[in-house]
C-alpha atoms as a PDB file:
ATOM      1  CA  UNK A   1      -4.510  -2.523   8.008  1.00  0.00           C
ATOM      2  CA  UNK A   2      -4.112  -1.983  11.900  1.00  0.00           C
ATOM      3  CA  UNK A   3      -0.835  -4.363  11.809  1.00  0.00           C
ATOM      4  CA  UNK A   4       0.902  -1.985   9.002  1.00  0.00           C
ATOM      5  CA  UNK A   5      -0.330   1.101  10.746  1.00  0.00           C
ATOM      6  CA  UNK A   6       1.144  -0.112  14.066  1.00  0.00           C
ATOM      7  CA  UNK A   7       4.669  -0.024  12.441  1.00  0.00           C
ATOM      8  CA  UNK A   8       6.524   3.069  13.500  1.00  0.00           C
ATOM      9  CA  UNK A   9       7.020   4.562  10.042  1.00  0.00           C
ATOM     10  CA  UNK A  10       3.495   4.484   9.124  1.00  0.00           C
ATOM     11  CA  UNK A  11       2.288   5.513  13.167  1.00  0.00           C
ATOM     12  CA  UNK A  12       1.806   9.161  11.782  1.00  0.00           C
ATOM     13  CA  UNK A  13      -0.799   8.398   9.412  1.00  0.00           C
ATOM     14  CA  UNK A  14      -4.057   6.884  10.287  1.00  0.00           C
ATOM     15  CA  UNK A  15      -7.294   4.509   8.465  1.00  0.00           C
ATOM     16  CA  UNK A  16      -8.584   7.848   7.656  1.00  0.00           C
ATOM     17  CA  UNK A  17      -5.583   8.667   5.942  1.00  0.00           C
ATOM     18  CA  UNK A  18      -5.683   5.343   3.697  1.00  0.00           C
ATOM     19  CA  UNK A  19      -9.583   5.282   3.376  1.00  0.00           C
ATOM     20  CA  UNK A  20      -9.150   8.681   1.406  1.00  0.00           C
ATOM     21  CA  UNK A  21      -6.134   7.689  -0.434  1.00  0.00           C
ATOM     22  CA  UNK A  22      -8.471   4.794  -1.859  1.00  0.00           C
ATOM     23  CA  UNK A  23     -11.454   7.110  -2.394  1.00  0.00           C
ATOM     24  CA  UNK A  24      -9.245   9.135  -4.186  1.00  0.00           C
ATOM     25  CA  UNK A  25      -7.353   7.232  -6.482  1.00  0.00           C
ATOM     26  CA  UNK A  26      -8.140   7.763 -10.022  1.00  0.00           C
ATOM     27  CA  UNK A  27      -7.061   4.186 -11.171  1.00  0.00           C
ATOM     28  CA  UNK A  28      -9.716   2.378  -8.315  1.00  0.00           C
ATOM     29  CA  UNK A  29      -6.635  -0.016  -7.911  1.00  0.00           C
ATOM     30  CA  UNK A  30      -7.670  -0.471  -4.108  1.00  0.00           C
ATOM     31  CA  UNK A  31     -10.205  -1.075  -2.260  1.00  0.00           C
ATOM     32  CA  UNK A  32     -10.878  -1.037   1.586  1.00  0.00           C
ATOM     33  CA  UNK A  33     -13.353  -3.172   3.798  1.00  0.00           C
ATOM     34  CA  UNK A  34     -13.994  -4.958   7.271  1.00  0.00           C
ATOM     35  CA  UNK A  35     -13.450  -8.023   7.234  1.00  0.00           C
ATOM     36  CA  UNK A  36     -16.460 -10.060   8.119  1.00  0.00           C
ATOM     37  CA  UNK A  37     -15.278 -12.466  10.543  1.00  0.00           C
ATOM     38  CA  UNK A  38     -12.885 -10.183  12.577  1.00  0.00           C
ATOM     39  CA  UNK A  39     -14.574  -6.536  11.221  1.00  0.00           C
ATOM     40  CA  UNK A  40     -10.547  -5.512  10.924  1.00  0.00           C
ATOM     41  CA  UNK A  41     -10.187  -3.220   8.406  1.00  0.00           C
ATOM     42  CA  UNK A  42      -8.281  -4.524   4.965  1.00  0.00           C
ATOM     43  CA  UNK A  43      -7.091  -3.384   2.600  1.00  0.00           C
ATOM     44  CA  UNK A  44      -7.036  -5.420  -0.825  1.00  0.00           C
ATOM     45  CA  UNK A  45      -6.224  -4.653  -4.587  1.00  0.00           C
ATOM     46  CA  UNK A  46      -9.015  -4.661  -6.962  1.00  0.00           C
ATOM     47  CA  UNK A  47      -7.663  -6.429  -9.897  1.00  0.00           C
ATOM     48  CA  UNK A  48      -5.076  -9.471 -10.011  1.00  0.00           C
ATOM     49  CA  UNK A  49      -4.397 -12.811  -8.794  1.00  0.00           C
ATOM     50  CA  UNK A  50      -5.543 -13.837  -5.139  1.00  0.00           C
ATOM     51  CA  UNK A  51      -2.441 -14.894  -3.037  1.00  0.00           C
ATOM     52  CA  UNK A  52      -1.204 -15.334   0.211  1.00  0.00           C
ATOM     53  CA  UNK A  53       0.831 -12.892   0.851  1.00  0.00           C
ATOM     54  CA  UNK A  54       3.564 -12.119   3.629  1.00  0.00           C
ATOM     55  CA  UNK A  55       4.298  -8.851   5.864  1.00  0.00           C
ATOM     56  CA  UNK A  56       7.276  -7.686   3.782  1.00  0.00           C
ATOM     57  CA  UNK A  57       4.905  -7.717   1.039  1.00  0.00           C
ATOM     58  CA  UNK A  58       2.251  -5.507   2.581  1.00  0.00           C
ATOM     59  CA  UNK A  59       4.627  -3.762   3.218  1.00  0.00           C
ATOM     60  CA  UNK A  60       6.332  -2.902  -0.078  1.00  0.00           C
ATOM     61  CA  UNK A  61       2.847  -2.505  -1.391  1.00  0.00           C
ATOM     62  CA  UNK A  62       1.838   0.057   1.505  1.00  0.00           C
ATOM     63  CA  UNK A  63       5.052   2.005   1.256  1.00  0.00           C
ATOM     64  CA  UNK A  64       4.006   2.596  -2.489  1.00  0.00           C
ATOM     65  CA  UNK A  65       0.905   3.398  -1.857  1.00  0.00           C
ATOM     66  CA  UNK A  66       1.061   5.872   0.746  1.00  0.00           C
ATOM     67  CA  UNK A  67       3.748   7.828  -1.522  1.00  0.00           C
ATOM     68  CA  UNK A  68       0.310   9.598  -2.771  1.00  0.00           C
ATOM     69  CA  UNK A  69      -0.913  11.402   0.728  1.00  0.00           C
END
């Protein structure tokens, strides 16, 4: 999550910010947790297919999802 954060158009928001979003959405389609190895937050969808996925994806997925705050 720090990566997409980093990027200018998302620098005014913060993990706060996307931690509630997730708390708060109705549809659970989110979830949020430290990774284990690294403790960096990430953020991951609930339901669907596992998949590698690149920046420009995170991206598109963020953009949409921040659309809420």
């Amino acid at each position: 999550m720090d990566e997409i954060l980093q990027l200018q158009q998302f620098q005014r928001y913060s993990s706060a910010d996307v931690e509630r979003v997730v708390a708060n959405n109705d549809k659970q389609r989110f979830a949020v947790r430290k990774d284990p190895e690294t403790t960096r937050l990430q953020i991951r969808a609930n339901q669907g297919h596992t998949l590698e996925v690149s920046k420009l994806l995170i991206l598109l997925v963020f953009l949409i999802f921040m659309q809420v705050l």
